[in-house]
Protein backbone atom coordinates (compact mmCIF):
# COMPACT_ATOMS: atom_id res chain seq x y z
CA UNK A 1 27.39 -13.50 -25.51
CA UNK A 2 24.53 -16.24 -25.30
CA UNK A 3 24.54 -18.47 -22.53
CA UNK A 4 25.24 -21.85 -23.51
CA UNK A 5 24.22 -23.55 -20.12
CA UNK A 6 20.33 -22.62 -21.11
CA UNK A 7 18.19 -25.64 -22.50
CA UNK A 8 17.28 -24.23 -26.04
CA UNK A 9 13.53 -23.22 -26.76
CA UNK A 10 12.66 -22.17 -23.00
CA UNK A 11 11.67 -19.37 -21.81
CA UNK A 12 14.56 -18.19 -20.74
CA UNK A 13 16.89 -18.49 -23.35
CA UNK A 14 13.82 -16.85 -25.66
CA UNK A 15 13.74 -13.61 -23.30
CA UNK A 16 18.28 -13.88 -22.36
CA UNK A 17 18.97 -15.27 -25.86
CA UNK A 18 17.29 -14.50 -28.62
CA UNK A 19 15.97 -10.73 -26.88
CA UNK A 20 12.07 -11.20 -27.31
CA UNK A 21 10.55 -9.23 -24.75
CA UNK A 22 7.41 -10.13 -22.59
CA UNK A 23 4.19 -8.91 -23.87
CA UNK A 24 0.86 -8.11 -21.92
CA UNK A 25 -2.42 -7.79 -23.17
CA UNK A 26 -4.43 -4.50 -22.27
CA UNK A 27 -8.13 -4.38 -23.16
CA UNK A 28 -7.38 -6.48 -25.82
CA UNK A 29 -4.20 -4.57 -27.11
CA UNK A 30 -0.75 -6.20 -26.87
CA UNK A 31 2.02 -4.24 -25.23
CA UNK A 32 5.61 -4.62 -25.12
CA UNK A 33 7.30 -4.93 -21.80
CA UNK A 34 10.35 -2.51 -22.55
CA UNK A 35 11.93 -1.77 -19.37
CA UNK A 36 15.32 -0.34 -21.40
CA UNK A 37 12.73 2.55 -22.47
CA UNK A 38 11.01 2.10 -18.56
CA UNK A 39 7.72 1.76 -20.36
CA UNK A 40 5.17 -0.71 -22.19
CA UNK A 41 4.98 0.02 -25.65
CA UNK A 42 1.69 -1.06 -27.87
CA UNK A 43 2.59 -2.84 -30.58
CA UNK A 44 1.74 -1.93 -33.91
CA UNK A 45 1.29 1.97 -33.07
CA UNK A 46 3.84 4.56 -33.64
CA UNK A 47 1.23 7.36 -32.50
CA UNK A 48 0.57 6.19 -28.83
CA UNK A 49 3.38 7.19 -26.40
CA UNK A 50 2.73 3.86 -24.51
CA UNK A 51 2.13 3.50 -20.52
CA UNK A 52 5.39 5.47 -18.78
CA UNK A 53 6.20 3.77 -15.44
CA UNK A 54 7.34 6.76 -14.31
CA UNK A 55 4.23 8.78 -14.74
CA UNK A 56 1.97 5.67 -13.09
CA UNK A 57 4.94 4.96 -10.24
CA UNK A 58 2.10 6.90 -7.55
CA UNK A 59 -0.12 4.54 -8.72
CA UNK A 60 1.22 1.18 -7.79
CA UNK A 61 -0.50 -0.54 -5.16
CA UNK A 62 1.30 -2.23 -2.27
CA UNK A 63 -1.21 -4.71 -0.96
CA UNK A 64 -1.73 -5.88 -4.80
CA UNK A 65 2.00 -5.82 -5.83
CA UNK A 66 0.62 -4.48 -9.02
CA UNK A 67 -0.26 -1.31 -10.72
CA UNK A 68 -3.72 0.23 -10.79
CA UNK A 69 -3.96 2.84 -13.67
CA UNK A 70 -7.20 5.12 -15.23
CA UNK A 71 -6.40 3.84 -19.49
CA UNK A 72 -7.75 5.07 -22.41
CA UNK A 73 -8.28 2.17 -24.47
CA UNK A 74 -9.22 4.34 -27.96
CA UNK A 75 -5.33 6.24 -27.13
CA UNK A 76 -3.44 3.33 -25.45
CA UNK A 77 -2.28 5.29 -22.86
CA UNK A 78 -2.25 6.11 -18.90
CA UNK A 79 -4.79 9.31 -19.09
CA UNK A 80 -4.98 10.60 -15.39
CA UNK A 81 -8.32 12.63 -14.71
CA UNK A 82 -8.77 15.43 -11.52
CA UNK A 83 -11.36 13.07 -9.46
CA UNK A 84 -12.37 15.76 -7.56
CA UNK A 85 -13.62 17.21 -10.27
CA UNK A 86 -15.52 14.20 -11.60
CA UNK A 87 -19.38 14.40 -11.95
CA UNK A 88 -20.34 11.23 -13.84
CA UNK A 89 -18.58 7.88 -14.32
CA UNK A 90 -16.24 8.48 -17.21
CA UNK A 91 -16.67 6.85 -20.49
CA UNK A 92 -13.46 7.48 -22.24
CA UNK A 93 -11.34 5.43 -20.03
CA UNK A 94 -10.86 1.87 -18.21
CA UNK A 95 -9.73 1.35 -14.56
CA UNK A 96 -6.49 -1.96 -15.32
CA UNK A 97 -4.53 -4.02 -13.38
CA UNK A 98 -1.03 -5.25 -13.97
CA UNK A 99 1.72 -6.85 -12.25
CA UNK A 100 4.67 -4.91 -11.42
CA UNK A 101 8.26 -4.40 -13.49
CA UNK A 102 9.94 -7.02 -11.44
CA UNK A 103 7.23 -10.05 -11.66
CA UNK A 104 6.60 -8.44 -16.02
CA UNK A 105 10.51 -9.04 -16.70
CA UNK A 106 12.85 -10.69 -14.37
CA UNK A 107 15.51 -10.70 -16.73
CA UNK A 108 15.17 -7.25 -17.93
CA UNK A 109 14.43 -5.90 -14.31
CA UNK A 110 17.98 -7.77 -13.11
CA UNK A 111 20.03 -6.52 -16.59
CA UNK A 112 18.48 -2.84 -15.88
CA UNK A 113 19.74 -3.12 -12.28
CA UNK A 114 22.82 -4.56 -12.81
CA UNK A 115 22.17 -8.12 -11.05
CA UNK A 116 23.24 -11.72 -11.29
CA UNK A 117 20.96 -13.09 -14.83
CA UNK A 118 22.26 -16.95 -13.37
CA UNK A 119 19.34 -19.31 -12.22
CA UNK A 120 16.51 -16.85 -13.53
CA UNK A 121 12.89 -18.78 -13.42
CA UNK A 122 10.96 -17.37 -16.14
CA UNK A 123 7.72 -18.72 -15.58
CA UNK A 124 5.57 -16.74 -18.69
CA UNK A 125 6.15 -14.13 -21.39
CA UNK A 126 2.78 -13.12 -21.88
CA UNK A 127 0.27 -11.58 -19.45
CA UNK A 128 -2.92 -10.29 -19.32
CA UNK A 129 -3.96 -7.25 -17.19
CA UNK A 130 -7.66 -7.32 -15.60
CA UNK A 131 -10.17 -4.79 -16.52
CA UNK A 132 -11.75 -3.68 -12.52
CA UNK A 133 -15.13 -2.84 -12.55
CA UNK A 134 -16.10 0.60 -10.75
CA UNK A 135 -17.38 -0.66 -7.65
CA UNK A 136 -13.76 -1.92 -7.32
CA UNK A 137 -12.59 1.89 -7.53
CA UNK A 138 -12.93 4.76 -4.96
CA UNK A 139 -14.43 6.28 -8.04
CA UNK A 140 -17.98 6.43 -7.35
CA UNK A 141 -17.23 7.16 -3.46
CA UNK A 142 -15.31 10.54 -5.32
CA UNK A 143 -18.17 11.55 -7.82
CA UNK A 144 -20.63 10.92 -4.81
CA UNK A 145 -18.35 13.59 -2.40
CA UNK A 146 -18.41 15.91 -5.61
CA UNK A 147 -22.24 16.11 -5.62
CA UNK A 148 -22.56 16.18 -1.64
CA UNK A 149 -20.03 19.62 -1.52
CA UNK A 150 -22.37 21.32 -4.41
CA UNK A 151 -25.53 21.04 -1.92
CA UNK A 152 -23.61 22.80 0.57
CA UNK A 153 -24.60 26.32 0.78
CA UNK A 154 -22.92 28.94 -0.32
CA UNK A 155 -20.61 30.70 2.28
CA UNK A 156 -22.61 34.26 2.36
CA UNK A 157 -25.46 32.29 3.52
CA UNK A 158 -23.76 30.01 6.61
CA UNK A 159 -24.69 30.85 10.00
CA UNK A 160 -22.62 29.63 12.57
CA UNK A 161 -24.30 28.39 15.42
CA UNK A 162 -22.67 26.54 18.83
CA UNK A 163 -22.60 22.94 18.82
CA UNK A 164 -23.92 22.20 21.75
CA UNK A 165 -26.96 23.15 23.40
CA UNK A 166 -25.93 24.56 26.58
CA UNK A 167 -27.85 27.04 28.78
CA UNK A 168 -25.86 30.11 29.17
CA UNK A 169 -27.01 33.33 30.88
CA UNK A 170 -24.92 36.43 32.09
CA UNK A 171 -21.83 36.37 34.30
CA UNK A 172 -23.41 36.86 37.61
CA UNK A 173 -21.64 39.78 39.06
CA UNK A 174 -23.70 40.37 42.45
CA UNK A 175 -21.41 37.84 44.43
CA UNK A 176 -17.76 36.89 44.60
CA UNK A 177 -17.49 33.51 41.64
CA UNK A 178 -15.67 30.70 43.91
CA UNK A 179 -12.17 29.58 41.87
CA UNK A 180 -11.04 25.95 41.32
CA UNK A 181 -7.50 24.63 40.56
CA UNK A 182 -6.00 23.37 38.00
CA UNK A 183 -2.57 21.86 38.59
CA UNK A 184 -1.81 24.34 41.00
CA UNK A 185 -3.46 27.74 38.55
CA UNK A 186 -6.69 29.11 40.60
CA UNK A 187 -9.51 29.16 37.47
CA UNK A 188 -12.87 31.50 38.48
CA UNK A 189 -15.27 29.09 38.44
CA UNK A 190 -18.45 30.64 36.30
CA UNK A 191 -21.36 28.75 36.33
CA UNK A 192 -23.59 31.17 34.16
CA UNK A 193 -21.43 30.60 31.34
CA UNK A 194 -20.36 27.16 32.23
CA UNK A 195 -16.77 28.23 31.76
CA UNK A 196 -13.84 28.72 33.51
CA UNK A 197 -11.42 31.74 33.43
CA UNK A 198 -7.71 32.00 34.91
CA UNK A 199 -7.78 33.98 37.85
CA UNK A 200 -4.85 35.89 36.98
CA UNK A 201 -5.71 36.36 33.34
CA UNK A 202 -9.58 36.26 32.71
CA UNK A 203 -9.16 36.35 28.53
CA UNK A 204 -7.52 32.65 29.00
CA UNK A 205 -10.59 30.85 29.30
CA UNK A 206 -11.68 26.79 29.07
CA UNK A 207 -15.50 26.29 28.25
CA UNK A 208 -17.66 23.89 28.79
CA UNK A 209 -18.03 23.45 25.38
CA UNK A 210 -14.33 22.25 25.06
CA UNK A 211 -14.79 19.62 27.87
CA UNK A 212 -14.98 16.15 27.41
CA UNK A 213 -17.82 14.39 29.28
CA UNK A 214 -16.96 11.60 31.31
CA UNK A 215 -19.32 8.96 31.13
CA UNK A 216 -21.62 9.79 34.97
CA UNK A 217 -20.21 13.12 36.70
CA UNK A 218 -17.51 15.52 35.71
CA UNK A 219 -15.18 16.51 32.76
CA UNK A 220 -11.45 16.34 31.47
CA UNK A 221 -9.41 17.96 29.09
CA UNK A 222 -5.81 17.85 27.97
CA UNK A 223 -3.83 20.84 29.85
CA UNK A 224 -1.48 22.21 29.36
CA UNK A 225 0.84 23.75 32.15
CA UNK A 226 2.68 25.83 29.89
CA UNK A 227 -0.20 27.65 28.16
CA UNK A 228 -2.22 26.98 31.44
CA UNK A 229 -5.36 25.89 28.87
CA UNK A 230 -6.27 23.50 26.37
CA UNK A 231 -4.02 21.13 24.13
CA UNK A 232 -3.79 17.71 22.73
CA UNK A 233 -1.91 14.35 24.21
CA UNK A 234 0.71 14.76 21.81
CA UNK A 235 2.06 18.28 23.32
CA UNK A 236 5.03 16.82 25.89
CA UNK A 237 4.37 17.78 29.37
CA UNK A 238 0.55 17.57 28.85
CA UNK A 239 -1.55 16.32 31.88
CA UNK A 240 -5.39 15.02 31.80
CA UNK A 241 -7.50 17.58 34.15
CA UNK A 242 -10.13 15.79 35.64
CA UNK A 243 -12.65 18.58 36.62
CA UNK A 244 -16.15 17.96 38.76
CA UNK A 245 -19.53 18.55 37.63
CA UNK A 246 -20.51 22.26 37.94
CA UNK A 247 -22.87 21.54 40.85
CA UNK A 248 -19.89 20.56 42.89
CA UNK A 249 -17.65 23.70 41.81
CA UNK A 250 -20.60 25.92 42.49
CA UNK A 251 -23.59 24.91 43.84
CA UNK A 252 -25.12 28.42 44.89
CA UNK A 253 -24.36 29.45 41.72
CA UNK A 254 -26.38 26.23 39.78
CA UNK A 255 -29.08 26.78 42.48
CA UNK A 256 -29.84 30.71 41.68
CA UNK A 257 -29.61 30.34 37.97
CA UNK A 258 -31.86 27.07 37.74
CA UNK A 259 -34.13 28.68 40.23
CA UNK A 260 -33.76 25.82 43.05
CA UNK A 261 -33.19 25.69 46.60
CA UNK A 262 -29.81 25.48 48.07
CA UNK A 263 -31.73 22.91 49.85
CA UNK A 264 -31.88 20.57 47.15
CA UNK A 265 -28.91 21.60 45.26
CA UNK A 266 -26.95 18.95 47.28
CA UNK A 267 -29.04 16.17 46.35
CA UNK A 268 -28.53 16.80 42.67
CA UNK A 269 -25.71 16.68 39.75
CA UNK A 270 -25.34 18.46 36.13
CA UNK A 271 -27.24 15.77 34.41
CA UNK A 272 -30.50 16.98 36.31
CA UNK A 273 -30.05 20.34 36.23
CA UNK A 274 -28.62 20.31 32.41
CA UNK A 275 -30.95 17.88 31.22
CA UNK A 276 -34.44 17.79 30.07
CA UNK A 277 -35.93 15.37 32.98
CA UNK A 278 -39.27 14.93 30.92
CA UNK A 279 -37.50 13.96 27.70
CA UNK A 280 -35.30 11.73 29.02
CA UNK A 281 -38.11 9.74 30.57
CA UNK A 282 -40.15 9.88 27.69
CA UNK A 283 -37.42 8.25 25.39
CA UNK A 284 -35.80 6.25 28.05
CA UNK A 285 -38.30 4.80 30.24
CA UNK A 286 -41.43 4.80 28.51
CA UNK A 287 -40.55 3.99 24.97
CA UNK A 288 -41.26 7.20 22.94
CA UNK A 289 -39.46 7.72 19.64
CA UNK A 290 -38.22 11.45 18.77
CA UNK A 291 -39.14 12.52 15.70
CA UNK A 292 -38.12 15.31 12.87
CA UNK A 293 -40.27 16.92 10.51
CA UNK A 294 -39.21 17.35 6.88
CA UNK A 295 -40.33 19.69 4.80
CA UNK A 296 -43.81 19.15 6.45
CA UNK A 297 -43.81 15.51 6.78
CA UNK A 298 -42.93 13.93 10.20
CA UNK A 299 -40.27 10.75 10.35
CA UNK A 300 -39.50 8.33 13.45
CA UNK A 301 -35.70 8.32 14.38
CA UNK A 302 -35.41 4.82 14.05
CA UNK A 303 -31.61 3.96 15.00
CA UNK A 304 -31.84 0.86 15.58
CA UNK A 305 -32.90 0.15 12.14
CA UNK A 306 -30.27 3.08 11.42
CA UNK A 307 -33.20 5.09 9.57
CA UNK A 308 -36.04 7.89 9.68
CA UNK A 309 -39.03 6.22 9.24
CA UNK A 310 -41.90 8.27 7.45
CA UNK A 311 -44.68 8.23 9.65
CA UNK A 312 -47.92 6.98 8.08
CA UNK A 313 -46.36 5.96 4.70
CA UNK A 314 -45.59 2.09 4.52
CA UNK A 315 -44.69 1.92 1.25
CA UNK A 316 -41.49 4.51 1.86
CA UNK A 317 -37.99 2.96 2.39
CA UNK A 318 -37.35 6.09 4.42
CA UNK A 319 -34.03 7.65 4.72
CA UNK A 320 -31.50 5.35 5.48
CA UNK A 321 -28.26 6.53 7.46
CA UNK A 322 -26.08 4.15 5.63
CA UNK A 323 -26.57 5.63 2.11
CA UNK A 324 -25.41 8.79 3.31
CA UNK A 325 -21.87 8.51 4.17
CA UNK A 326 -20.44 10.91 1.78
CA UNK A 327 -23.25 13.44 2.75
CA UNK A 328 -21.85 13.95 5.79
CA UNK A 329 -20.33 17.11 7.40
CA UNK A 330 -17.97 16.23 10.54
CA UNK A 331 -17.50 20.19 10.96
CA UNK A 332 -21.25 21.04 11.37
CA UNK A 333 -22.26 17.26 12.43
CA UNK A 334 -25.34 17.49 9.56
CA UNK A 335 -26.41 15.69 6.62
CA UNK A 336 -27.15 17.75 4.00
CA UNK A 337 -29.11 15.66 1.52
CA UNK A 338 -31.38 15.71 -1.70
CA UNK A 339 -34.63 14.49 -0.51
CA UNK A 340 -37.71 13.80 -2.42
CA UNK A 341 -40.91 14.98 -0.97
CA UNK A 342 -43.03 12.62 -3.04
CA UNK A 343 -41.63 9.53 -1.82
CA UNK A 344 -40.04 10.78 1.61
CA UNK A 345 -36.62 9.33 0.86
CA UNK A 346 -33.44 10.36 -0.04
CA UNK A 347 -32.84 10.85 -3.84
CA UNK A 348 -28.94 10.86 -5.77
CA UNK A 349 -29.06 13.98 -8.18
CA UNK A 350 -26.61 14.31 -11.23
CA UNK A 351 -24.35 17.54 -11.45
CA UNK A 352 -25.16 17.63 -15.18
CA UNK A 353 -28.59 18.41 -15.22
CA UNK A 354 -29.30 21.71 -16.93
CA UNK A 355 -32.08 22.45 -14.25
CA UNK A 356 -32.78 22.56 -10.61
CA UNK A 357 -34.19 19.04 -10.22
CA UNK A 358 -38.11 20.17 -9.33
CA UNK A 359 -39.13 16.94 -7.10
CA UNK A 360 -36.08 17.37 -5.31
CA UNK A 361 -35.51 19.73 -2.19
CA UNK A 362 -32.24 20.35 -0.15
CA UNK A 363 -32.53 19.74 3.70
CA UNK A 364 -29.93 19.74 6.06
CA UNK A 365 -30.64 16.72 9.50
CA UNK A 366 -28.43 16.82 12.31
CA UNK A 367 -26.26 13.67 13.30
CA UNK A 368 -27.34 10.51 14.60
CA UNK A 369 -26.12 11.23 17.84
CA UNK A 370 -27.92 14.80 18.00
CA UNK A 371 -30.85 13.37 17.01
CA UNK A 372 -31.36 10.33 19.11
CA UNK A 373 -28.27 10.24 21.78
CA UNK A 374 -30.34 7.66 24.54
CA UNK A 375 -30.15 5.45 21.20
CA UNK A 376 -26.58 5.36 20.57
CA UNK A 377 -25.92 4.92 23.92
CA UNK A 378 -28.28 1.60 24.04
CA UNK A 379 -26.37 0.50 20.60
CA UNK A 380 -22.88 1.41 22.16
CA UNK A 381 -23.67 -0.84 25.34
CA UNK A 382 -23.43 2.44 27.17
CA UNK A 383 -25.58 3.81 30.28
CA UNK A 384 -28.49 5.53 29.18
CA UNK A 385 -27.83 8.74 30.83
CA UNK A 386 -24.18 8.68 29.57
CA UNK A 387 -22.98 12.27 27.74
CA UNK A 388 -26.42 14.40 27.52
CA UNK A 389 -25.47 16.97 29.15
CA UNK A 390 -23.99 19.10 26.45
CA UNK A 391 -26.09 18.76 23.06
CA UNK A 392 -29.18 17.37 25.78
CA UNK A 393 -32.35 15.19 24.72
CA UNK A 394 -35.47 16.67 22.67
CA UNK A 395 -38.38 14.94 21.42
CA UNK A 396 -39.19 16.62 18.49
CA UNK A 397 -36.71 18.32 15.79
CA UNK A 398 -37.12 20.08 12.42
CA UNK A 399 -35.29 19.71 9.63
CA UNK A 400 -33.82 23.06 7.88
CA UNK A 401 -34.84 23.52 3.96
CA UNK A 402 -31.76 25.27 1.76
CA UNK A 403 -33.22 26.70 -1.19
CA UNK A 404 -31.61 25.72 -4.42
CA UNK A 405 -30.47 29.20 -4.61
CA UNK A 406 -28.04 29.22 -1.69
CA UNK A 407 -26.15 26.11 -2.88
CA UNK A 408 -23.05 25.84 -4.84
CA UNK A 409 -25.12 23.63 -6.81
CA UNK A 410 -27.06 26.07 -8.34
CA UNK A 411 -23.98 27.58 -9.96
CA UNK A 412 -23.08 24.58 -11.37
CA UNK A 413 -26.38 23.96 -13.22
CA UNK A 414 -25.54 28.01 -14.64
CA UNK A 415 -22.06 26.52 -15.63
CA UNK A 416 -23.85 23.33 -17.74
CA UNK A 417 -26.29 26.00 -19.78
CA UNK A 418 -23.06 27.58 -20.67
CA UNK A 419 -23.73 30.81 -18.36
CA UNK A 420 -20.78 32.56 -17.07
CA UNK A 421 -20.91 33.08 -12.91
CA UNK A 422 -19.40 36.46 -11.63
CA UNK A 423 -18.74 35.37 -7.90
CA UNK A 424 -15.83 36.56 -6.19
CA UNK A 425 -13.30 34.05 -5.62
CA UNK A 426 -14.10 32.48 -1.85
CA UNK A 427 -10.90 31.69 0.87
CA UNK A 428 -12.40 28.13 0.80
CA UNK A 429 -12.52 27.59 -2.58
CA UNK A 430 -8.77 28.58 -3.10
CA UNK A 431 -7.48 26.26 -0.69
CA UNK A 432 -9.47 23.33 -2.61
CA UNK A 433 -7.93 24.29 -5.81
CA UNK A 434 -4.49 24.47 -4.06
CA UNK A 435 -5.11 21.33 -2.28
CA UNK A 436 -6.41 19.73 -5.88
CA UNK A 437 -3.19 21.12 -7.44
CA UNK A 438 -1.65 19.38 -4.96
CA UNK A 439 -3.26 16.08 -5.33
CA UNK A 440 -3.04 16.02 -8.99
CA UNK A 441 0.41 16.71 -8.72
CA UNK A 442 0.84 13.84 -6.37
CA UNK A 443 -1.41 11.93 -9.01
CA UNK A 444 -5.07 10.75 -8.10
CA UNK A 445 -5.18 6.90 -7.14
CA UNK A 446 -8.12 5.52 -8.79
C-alpha cells in the first residue's frame, strides 16, 4: 500500500510510491540501481549482464565508502583482468567510482533488509560515478613490478653468494676454542668463522651472519631456550641475547687470525679489526665519495641527492634511487635495472617489444646501504661508525652486467614473435601461478 503521510512529487514517494528506481551514470551510460536483482542494470541493453555486486563485493573500498571497479565501457560490464600479468596500460577498460548500495538506494537497501521505510531522507535519484585516472590506481605500480621480475635472471643462472662480507678462515683446531653462555647453554666460541656452536651439540650453530649489530660494540638475537638458537619475538618464552664483540669472547683468537699482537688486542674492538680502517677514513673524515663502475663508465654514490652521479657527464640526470622502487629485490638487496649506456641513466623498457631493446643493457647495483653505509648513517642521524662491521666499507664497486640471454625477459620477447619456449616448469614459477590463482580468485583491487 502507498504511504499517504508522503508529500506527493518528492523523492521519496517517487522511489516508495510510484517504484522508480535510482539511476547512475557510468561513462556516460545510465544504469539502473536494482538491488531486488543485487545489481545495476544498463538501461536500454538486453545483451550486457550489468555490474553484479556480488562479483565487485572484494572490490569496495573502506576508506572511500564506495566501490572501485576495472569497466568495460564498449560491454557495460565489471571485466576483472590478472594484474600480474599486465604489461601495458589497458585500453579496453576504465578504472570507476561509485557509492555504495546503502548511500545508491536507501529505500531499496532497508525493503531488501527488512527495515523500518518511516522517516527515509532521500536526498537524489540520480548519480554519477567518476572516471579515476591511472595514476590514481596501483596499476602502473603492477605493470612496473611485471617488467622488473622479467629482468631477473633466469634461475639456472643465480649464484648465491653471502650477504655480508665477513672474513672467514678455517676453524682453528691447534688450541682449545674458549665457550660463552647463553642463558645458562655453554656455546664454543669460534672466532675463525665468527660463529658460535653449542657445546653439547656442535651442528646447532648461531653465525655472525644472523646477529644483529648493536649500534657501538656487540650483538643480539632472539633465543630461544627451547631450541637453544635463533627465533623471532613472537615465539613465547623468547629472550633477547645480548652477546659481546668477538674481541672480548676471544681475543687470542682475533689476535692470531688478524695477525696482531696480544699486546694490542686489548686496546681494540670488532669495528677495527672487521673494518677497513683506510676506507672508513677516506669516506668519513676526508670527504671521498665511493664510486661504481657501470658497464665501463664510473658514477659518484651520491646519497644525499639519493643518486649515482655519472662522472664527467653534466648533461646526465644519472640514476636516481627514487625511480626504482619496484626494481628492487629485498632477498638479494640489488637493483636490477635497464640502463642505457648512451645517456648513463636508467631507461623503462616495454614487455611487448618484439626485440631485445639494443641501447639498453641489464645491470644488477647493490643497495643503498651496501653501497654507501657511512651515508645512511649521516642521513639516519646515526654515528658514523654505526653497523659496518658485517657488509664493511669499500671505495670502489662494480656493477654486474646480465646478458639479455639469462633473463626471463628474453623469453618473453620469444613469446611476442609467436615462438613457443620449451623450458621446464621452475618451483618458483609454480608458486606464482598458485599464488596468482589465488589472488584472482580473491579478485585483483585495481
Amino acid at each position: 500500500m502507498p504511504n499517504t503521510n508522503i508529500e506527493p512529487g518528492s523523492l521519496l514517494d517517487l522511489r516508495l510510491n510510484k517504484g522508480i528506481l535510482p539511476t547512475i551514470d557510468i561513462a556516460g551510460h545510465t544504469f539502473y540501481v536494482d538491488l531486488r536483482m543485487n545489481k545495476l542494470r544498463p538501461k536500454d541493453d538486453f545483451i550486457s549482464k550489468g555490474i553484479d555486486f556480488t562479483e565487485i563485493k572484494d572490490y569496495y573500498d573502506r576508506d572511500r565508502r564506495a566501490f572501485v571497479i576495472p569497466y568495460n565501457p564498449t560491454k557495460r560490464e565489471f571485466q576483472q583482468d590478472d594484474v600480474s600479468k599486465m604489461t601495458e596500460l589497458p585500453t579496453d577498460i576504465i578504472i570507476v567510482q561509485f557509492p555504495n548500495q546503502y548511500e545508491l538506494d536507501i529505500v531499496g537497501w532497508n525493503r531488501k533488509h527488512d527495515n523500518s521505510l518511516t522517516d527515509q531522507d532521500v536526498k537524489q535519484m540520480h548519480f554519477e560515478a567518476r572516471t579515476l585516472p591511472w595514476i590514481d590506481t596501483n596499476v602502473i605500480e603492477h605493470i612496473k613490478r611485471n617488467v622488473a621480475e622479467q629482468l631477473q635472471p633466469k634461475e639456472e643462472y643465480i649464484v648465491n653468494q653471502p650477504k655480508d662480507n665477513l672474513y672467514k678462515i678455517p676453524t682453528d683446531t691447534q688450541r682449545g676454542l674458549p665457550t660463552h653462555k647463553v642463558f645458562g647453554t655453554e656455546f664454543i666460541v669460534d672466532v675463525n668463522q665468527l660463529e658460535l656452536r653449542e657445546k653439547a651439540n656442535p651442528k646447532n650453530v648461531i653465525s655472525l651472519s644472523d646477529m644483529e649489530e648493536k649500534a657501538v660494540q656487540g650483538y643480539r638475537l632472539w633465543y630461544s631456550p627451547n631450541t637453544k638458537g635463533l627465533t623471532t619475538y613472537a615465539e613465547p618464552g623468547v629472550k633477547l641475547a645480548e652477546i659481546p664483540d668477538f674481541v672480548k669472547l676471544d681475543p687470542i683468537g682475533m689476535a692470531k687470525k688478524h695477525n696482531i699482537s696480544e699486546d694490542k688486542i686489548d686496546a681494540m674492538d670488532d669495528f677495527k679489526l672487521m673494518v677497513d680502517q683506510d676506507a672508513f677514513d677516506k669516506i668519513a673524515y676526508k670527504g671521498i665519495i665511493p664510486t661504481i663502475d657501470i658497464a665501463g663508465h664510473t658514477f659518484y654514490i651520491d646519497l644525499f641527492n639519493d643518486k649515482l652521479h655519472p662522472k664527467d657527464d653534466i648533461w646526465s640526470r644519472g640514476i636516481i634511487f627514487s625511480e626504482l622502487k619496484h626494481y628492487y629485490s629485498y632477498k638479494d638487496d640489488t637493483y636490477t635495472i635497464p640502463y642505457n649506456q648512451g645517456t648513463h641513466t636508467f631507461q623503462e623498457v616495454s614487455l611487448n617489444v618484439k626485440e631485445i631493446p639494443k641501447d639498453l643493457i641489464v645491470v644488477q647495483i647493490p643497495g643503498k646501504r651496501t653501497l654507501d653505509p657511512i651515508g645512511q648513517n649521516k642521513t639516519s642521524d646515526l654515528n658514523t661508525s654505526d653497523y659496518l662491521k658485517k657488509n664493511g666499507v669499500q671505495l670502489q664497486f662494480e656493477a654486474k652486467v646480465i646478458p639479455w640471454h639469462q633473463t626471463r625477459f628474453a623469453e618473453t620477447v620469444k613469446r611476442n614473435n609467436g615462438q613457443e619456449i620449451k623450458t621446464e616448469q621452475k618451483k618458483s614459477t609454480s608458486t606464482k601461478q598458485e599464488e596468482s590463482e589465488f589472488s584472482k580468485r580473491k579478485g585483483r583491487r585495481m
